[in-house]
C-alpha atoms as a PDB file:
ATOM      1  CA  UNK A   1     -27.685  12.058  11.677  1.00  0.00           C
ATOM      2  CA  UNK A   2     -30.330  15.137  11.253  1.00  0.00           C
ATOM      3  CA  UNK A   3     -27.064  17.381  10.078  1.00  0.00           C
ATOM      4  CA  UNK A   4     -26.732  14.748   7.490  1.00  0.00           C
ATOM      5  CA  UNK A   5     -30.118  14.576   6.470  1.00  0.00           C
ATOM      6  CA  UNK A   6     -30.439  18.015   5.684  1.00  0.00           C
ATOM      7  CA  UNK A   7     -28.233  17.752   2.879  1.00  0.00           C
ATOM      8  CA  UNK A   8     -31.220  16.869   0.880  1.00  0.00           C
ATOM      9  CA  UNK A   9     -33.389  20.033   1.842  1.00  0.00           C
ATOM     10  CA  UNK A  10     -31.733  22.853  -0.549  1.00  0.00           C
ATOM     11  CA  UNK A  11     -32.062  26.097   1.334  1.00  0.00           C
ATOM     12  CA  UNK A  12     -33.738  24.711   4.716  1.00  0.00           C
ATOM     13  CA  UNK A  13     -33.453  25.526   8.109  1.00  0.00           C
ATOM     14  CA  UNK A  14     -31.757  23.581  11.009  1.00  0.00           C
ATOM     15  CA  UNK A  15     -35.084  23.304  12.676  1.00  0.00           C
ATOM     16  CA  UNK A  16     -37.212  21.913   9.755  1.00  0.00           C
ATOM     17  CA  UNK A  17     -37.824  18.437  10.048  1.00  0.00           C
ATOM     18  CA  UNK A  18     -37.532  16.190   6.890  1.00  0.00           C
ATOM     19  CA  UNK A  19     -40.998  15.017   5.080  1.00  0.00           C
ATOM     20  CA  UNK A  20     -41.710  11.297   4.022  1.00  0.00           C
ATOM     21  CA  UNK A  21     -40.845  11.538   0.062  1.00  0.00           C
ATOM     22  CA  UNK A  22     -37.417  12.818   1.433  1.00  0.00           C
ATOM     23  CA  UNK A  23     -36.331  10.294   3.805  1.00  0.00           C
ATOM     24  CA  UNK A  24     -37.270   7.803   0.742  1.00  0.00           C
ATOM     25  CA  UNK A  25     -35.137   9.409  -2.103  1.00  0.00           C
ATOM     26  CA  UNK A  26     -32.401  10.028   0.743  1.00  0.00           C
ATOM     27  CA  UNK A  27     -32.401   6.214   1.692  1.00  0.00           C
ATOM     28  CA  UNK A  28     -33.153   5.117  -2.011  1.00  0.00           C
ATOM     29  CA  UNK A  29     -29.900   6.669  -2.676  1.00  0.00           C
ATOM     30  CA  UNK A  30     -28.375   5.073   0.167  1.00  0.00           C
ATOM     31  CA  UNK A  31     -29.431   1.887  -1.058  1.00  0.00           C
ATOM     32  CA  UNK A  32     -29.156   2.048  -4.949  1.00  0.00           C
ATOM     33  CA  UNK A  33     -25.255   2.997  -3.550  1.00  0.00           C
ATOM     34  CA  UNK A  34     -24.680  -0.434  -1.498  1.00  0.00           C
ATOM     35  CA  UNK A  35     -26.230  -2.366  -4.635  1.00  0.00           C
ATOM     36  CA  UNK A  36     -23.539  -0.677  -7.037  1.00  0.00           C
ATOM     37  CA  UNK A  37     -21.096  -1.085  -5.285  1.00  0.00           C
ATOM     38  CA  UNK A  38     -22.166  -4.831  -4.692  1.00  0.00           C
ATOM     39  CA  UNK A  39     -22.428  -5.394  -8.019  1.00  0.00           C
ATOM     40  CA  UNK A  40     -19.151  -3.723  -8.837  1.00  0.00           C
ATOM     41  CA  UNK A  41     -17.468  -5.851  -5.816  1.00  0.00           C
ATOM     42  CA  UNK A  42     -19.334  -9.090  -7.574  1.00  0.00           C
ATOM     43  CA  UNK A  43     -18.241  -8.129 -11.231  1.00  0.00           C
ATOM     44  CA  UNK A  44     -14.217  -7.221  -9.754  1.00  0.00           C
ATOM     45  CA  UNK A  45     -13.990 -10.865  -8.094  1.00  0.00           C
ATOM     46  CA  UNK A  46     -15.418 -12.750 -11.612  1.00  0.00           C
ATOM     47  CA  UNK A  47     -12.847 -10.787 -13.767  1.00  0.00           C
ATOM     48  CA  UNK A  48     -10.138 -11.911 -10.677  1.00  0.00           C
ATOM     49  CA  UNK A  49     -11.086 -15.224 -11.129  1.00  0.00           C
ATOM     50  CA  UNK A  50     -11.265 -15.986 -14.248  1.00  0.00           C
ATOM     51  CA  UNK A  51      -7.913 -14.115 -15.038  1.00  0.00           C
ATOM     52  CA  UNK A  52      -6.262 -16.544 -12.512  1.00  0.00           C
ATOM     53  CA  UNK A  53      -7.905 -19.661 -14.411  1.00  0.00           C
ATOM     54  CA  UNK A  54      -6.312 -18.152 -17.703  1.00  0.00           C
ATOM     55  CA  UNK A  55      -2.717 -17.708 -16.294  1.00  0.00           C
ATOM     56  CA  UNK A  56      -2.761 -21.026 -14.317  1.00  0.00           C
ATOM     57  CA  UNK A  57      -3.690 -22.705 -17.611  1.00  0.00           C
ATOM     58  CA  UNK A  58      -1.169 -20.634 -19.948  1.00  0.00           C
ATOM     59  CA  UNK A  59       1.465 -21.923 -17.205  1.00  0.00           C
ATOM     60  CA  UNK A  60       0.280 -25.822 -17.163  1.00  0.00           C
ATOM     61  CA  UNK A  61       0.791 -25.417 -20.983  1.00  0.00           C
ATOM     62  CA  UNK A  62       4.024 -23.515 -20.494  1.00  0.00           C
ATOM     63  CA  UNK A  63       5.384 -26.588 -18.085  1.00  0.00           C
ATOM     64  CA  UNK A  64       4.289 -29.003 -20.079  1.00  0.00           C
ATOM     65  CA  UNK A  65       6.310 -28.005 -23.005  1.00  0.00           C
ATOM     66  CA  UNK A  66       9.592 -27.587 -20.812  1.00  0.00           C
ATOM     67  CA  UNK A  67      11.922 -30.676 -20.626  1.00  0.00           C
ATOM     68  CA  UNK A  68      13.881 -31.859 -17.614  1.00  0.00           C
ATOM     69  CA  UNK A  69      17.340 -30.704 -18.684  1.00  0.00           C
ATOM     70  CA  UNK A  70      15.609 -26.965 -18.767  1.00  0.00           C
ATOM     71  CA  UNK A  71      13.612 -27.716 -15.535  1.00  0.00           C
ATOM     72  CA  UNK A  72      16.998 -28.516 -13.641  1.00  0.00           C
ATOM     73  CA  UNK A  73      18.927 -25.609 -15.318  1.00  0.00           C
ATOM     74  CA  UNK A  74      15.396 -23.365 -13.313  1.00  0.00           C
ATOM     75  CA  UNK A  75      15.900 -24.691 -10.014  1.00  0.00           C
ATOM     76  CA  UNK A  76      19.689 -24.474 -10.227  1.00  0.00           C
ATOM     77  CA  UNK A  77      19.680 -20.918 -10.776  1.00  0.00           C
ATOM     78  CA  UNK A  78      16.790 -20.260  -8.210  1.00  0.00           C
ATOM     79  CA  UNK A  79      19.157 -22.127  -5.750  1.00  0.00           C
ATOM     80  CA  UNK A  80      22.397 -20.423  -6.394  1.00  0.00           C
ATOM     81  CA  UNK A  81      20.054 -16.715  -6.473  1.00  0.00           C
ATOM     82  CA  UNK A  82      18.763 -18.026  -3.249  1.00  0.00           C
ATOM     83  CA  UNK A  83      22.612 -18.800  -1.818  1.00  0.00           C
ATOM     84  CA  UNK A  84      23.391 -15.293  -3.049  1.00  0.00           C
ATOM     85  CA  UNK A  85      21.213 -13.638  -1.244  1.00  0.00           C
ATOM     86  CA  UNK A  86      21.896 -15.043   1.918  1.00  0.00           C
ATOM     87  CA  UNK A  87      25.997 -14.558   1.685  1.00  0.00           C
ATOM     88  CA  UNK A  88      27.709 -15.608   4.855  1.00  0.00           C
ATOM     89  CA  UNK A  89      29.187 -12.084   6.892  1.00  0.00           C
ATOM     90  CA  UNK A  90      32.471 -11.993   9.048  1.00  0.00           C
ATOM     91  CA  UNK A  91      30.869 -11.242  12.435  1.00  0.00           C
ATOM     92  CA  UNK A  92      34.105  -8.672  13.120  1.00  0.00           C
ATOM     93  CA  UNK A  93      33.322  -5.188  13.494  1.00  0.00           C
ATOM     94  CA  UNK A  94      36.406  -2.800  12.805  1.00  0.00           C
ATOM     95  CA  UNK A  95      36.013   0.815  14.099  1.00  0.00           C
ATOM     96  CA  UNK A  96      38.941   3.654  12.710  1.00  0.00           C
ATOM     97  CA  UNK A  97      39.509   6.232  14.414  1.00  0.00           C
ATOM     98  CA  UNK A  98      38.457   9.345  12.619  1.00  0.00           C
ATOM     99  CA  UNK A  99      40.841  12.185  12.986  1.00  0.00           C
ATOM    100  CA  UNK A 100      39.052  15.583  12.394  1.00  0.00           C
ATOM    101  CA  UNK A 101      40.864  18.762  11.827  1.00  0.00           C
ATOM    102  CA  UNK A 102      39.588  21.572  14.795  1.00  0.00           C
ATOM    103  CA  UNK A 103      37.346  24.364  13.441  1.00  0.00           C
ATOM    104  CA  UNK A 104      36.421  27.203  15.794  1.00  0.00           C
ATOM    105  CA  UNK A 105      33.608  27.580  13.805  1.00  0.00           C
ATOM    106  CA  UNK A 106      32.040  24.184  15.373  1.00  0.00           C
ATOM    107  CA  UNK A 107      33.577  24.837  19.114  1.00  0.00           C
ATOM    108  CA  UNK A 108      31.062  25.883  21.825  1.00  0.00           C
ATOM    109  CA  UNK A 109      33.210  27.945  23.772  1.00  0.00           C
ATOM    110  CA  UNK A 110      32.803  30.523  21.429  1.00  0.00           C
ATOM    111  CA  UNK A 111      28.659  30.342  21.453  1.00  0.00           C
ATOM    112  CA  UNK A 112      27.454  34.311  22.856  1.00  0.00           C
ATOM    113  CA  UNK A 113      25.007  32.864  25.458  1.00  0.00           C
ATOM    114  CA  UNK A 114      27.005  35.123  27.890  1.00  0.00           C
ATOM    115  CA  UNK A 115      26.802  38.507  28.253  1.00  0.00           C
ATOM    116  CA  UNK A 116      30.014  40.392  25.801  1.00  0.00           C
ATOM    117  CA  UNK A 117      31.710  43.096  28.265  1.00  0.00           C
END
C-alpha cells in the first residue's frame, strides 16, 4: 500500500513517509471516486427503469390494438418456427469409404531421420 501511496509525492523517495494533507487529498480522491461512480451506478439503473416502463407500456398499447384472428396467426407461426427448429433426425450414421490416390510425397518411409549412405 506505501508503493501506492507514493504516487502522490512527485519526485520522492521510497523512504519518505507521506504527511497528513496527503493522505487526505489521496483518500478524498478515493472517495469523491466511489461517490461518482455511485451516482453514475444510481443514474444508469433510473434510465434502465424507466426505459422498461416505456416499452412495457408501448407493448400493452400495441396488444391492445391487435385482434384475435392476428393473435392466432402470432402463435401459429411461433409454433411451426418452434417445430422447425427442432426437426426430427434419422439416427443412421453412413460412413463411405474414402479412396485416396498414394502420394510419396505424404509416405513416411521416405522421411531422412536415418543416416543417407
Amino acid at each position: 500500500m506505501c508503493n501506492l501511496l507514493i504516487i502522490l509525492q512527485f519526485g520522492a523517495k521510497m523512504d519518505d513517509t507521506l504527511s497528513t494533507t496527503q493522505i487526505f487529498i489521496f483518500w478524498g480522491i478515493i472517495v469523491l471516486f466511489i461517490a461518482a461512480f455511485i451516482f453514475f451506478l444510481i443514474r444508469t439503473d433510473r434510465l434502465i427503469k424507466t426505459n422498461e416502463k416505456l416499452q412495457s407500456a408501448q407493448t400493452q398499447l400495441n396488444v391492445a390494438n391487435i385482434g384475435d384472428e392476428e393473435a392466432a396467426a402470432i402463435a401459429l407461426a411461433i409454433h411451426m418456427y418452434k417445430i422447425e427448429i427442432h426437426d426430427m433426425e434419422s439416427l443412421t450414421i453412413t460412413l463411405k469409404k474414402v479412396s485416396r490416390i498414394y502420394s510419396p510425397w505424404s509416405s513416411k518411409i521416405y522421411t531422412l531421420r536415418q543416416n543417407p549412405r
